[in-house]
C-alpha atoms as a PDB file:
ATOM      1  CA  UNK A   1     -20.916 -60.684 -19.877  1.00  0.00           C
ATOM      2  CA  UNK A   2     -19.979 -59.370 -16.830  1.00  0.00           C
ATOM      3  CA  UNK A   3     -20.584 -61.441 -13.667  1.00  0.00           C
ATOM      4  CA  UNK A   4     -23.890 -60.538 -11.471  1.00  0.00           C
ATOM      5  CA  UNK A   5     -23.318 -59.332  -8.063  1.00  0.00           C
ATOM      6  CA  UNK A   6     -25.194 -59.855  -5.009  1.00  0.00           C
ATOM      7  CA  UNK A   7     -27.747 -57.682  -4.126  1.00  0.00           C
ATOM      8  CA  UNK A   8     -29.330 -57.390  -0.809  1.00  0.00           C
ATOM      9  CA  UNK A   9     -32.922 -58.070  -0.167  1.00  0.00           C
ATOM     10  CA  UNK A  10     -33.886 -54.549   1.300  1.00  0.00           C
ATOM     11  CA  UNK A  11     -37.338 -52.810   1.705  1.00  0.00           C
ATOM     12  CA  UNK A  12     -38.024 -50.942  -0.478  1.00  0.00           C
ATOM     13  CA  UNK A  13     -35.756 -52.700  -3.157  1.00  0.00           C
ATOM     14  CA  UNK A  14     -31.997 -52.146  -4.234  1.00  0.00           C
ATOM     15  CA  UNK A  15     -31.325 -51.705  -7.795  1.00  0.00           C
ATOM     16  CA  UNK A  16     -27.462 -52.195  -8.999  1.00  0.00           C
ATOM     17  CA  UNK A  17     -26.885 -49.417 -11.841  1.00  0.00           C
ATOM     18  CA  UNK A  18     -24.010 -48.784 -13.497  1.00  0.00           C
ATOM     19  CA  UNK A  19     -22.181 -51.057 -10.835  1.00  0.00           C
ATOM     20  CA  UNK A  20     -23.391 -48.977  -8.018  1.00  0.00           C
ATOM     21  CA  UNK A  21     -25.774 -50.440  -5.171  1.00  0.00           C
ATOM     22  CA  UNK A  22     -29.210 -47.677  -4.930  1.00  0.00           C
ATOM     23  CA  UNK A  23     -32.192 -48.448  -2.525  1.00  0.00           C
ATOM     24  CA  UNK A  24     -35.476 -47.545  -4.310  1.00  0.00           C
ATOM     25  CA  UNK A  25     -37.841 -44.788  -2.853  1.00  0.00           C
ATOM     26  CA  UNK A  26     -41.363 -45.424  -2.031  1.00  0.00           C
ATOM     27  CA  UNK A  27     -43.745 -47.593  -0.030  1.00  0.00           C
ATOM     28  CA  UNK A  28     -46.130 -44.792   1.194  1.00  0.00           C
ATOM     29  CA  UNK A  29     -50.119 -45.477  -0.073  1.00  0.00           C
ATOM     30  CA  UNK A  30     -49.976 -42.364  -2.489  1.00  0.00           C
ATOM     31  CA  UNK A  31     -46.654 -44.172  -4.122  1.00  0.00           C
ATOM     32  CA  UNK A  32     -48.709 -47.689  -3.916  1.00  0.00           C
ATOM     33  CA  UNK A  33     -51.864 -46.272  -5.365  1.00  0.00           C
ATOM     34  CA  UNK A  34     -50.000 -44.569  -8.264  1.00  0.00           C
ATOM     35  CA  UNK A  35     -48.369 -48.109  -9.152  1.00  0.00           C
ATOM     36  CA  UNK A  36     -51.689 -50.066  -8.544  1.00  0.00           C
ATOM     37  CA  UNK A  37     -53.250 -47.438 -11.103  1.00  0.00           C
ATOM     38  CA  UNK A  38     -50.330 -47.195 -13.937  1.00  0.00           C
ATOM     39  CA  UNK A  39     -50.606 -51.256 -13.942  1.00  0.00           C
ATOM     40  CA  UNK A  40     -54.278 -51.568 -14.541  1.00  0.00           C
ATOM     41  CA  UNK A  41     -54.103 -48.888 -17.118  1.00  0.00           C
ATOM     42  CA  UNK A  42     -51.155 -50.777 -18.987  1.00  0.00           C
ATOM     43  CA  UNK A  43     -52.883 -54.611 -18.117  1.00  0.00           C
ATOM     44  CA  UNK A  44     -56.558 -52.495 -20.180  1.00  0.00           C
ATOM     45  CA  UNK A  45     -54.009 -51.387 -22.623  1.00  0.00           C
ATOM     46  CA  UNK A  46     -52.356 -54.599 -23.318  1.00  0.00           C
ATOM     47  CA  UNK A  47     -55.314 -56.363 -23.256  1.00  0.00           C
ATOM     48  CA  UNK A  48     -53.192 -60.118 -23.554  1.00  0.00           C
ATOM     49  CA  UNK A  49     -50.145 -58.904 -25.714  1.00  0.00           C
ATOM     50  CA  UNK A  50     -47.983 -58.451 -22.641  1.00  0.00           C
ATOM     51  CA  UNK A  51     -47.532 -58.432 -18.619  1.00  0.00           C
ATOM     52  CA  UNK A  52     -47.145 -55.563 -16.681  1.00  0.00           C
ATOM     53  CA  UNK A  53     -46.454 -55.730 -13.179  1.00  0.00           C
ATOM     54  CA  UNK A  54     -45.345 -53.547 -10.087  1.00  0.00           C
ATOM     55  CA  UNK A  55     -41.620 -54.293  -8.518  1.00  0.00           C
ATOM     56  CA  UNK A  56     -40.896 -56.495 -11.295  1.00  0.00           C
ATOM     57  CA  UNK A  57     -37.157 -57.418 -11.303  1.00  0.00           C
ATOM     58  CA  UNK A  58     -34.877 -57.162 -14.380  1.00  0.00           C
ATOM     59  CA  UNK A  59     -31.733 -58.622 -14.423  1.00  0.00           C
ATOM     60  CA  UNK A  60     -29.808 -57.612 -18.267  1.00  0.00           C
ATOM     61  CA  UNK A  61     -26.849 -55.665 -19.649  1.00  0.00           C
ATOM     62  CA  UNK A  62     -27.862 -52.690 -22.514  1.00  0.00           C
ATOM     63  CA  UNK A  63     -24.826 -51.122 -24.834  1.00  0.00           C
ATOM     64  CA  UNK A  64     -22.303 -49.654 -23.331  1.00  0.00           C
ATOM     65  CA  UNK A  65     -23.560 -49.965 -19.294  1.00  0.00           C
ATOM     66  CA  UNK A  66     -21.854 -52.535 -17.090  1.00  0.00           C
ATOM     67  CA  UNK A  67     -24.585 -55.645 -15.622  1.00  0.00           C
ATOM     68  CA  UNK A  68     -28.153 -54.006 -14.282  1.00  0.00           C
ATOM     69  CA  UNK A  69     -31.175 -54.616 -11.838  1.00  0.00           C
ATOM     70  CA  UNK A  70     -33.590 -52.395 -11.842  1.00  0.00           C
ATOM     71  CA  UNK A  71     -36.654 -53.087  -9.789  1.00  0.00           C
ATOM     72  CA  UNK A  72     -38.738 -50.477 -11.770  1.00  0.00           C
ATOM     73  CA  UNK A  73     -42.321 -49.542 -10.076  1.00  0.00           C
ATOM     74  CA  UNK A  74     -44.283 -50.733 -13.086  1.00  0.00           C
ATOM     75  CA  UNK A  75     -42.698 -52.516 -15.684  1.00  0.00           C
ATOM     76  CA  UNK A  76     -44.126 -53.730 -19.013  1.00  0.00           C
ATOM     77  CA  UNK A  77     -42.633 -56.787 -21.471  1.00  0.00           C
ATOM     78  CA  UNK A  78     -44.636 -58.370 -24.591  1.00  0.00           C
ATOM     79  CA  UNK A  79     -45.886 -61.322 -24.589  1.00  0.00           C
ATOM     80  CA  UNK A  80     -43.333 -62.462 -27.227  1.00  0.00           C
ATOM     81  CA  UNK A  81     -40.571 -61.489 -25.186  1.00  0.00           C
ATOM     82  CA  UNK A  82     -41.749 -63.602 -22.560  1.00  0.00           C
ATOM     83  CA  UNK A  83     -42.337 -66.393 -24.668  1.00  0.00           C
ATOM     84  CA  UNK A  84     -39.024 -65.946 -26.633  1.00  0.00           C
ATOM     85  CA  UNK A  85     -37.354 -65.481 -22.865  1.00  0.00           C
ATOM     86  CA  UNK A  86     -38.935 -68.819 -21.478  1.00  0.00           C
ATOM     87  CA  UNK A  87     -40.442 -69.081 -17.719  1.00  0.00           C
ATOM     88  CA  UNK A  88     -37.776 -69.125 -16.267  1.00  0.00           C
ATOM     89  CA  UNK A  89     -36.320 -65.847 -17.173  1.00  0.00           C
ATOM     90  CA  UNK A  90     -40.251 -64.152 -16.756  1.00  0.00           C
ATOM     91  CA  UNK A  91     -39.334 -64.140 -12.994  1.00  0.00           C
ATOM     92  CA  UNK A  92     -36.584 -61.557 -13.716  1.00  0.00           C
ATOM     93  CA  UNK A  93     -35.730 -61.026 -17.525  1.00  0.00           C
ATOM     94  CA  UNK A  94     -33.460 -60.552 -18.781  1.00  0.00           C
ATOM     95  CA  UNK A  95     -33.833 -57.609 -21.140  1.00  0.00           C
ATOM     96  CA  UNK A  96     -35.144 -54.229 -20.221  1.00  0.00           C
ATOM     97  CA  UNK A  97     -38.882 -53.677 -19.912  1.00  0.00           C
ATOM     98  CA  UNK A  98     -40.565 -52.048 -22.620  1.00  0.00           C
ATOM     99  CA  UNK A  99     -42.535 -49.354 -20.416  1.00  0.00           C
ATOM    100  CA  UNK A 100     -40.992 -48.877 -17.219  1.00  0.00           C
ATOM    101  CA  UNK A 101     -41.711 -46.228 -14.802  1.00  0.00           C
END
């Protein structure tokens, strides 16, 4: 696995992709309001089977791409993935969400 790199703590977030550093977009209240909606709808949706949260932080590799963190606007993961993950890695897991957006 390849080793993680630093990334900065910027506003709105950096991502690392593919080995390159990219600052998000966003922070304006249309942007914000979007996010707060597209998380309730998936929390009404999930109802319990899963977390989704805005700016959540994923740190994993996926086939054929080098190390990633994406920092995706609204991310989803299962309940069992968390579990099977452990708390630990819930604070930035380490597989890629299952929604993301």
């Amino acid at each position: 696995m390849p080793t993680p790199m630093q990334i900065p703590e910027t506003k709105p977030p950096t991502e690392l992709i593919n080995g390159r550093l990219v600052q998000k977009n966003g922070g304006e209240h249309r942007h914000q309001a979007l996010e707060q909606r597209w998380t309730s709808a998936l929390d009404q949706w999930c109802a319990g089977c899963g977390v989704a949260c805005h700016e959540w932080q994923h740190e994993f590799t996926a086939p054929g791409y080098r190390f990633a963190v994406l920092v995706p606007d609204v991310a989803y993961q299962s309940a069992e993935t968390l579990k099977e993950l452990g708390p630990a890695a819930s604070e930035a897991p380490t597989r890629a969400p299952v929604v993301a957006g």
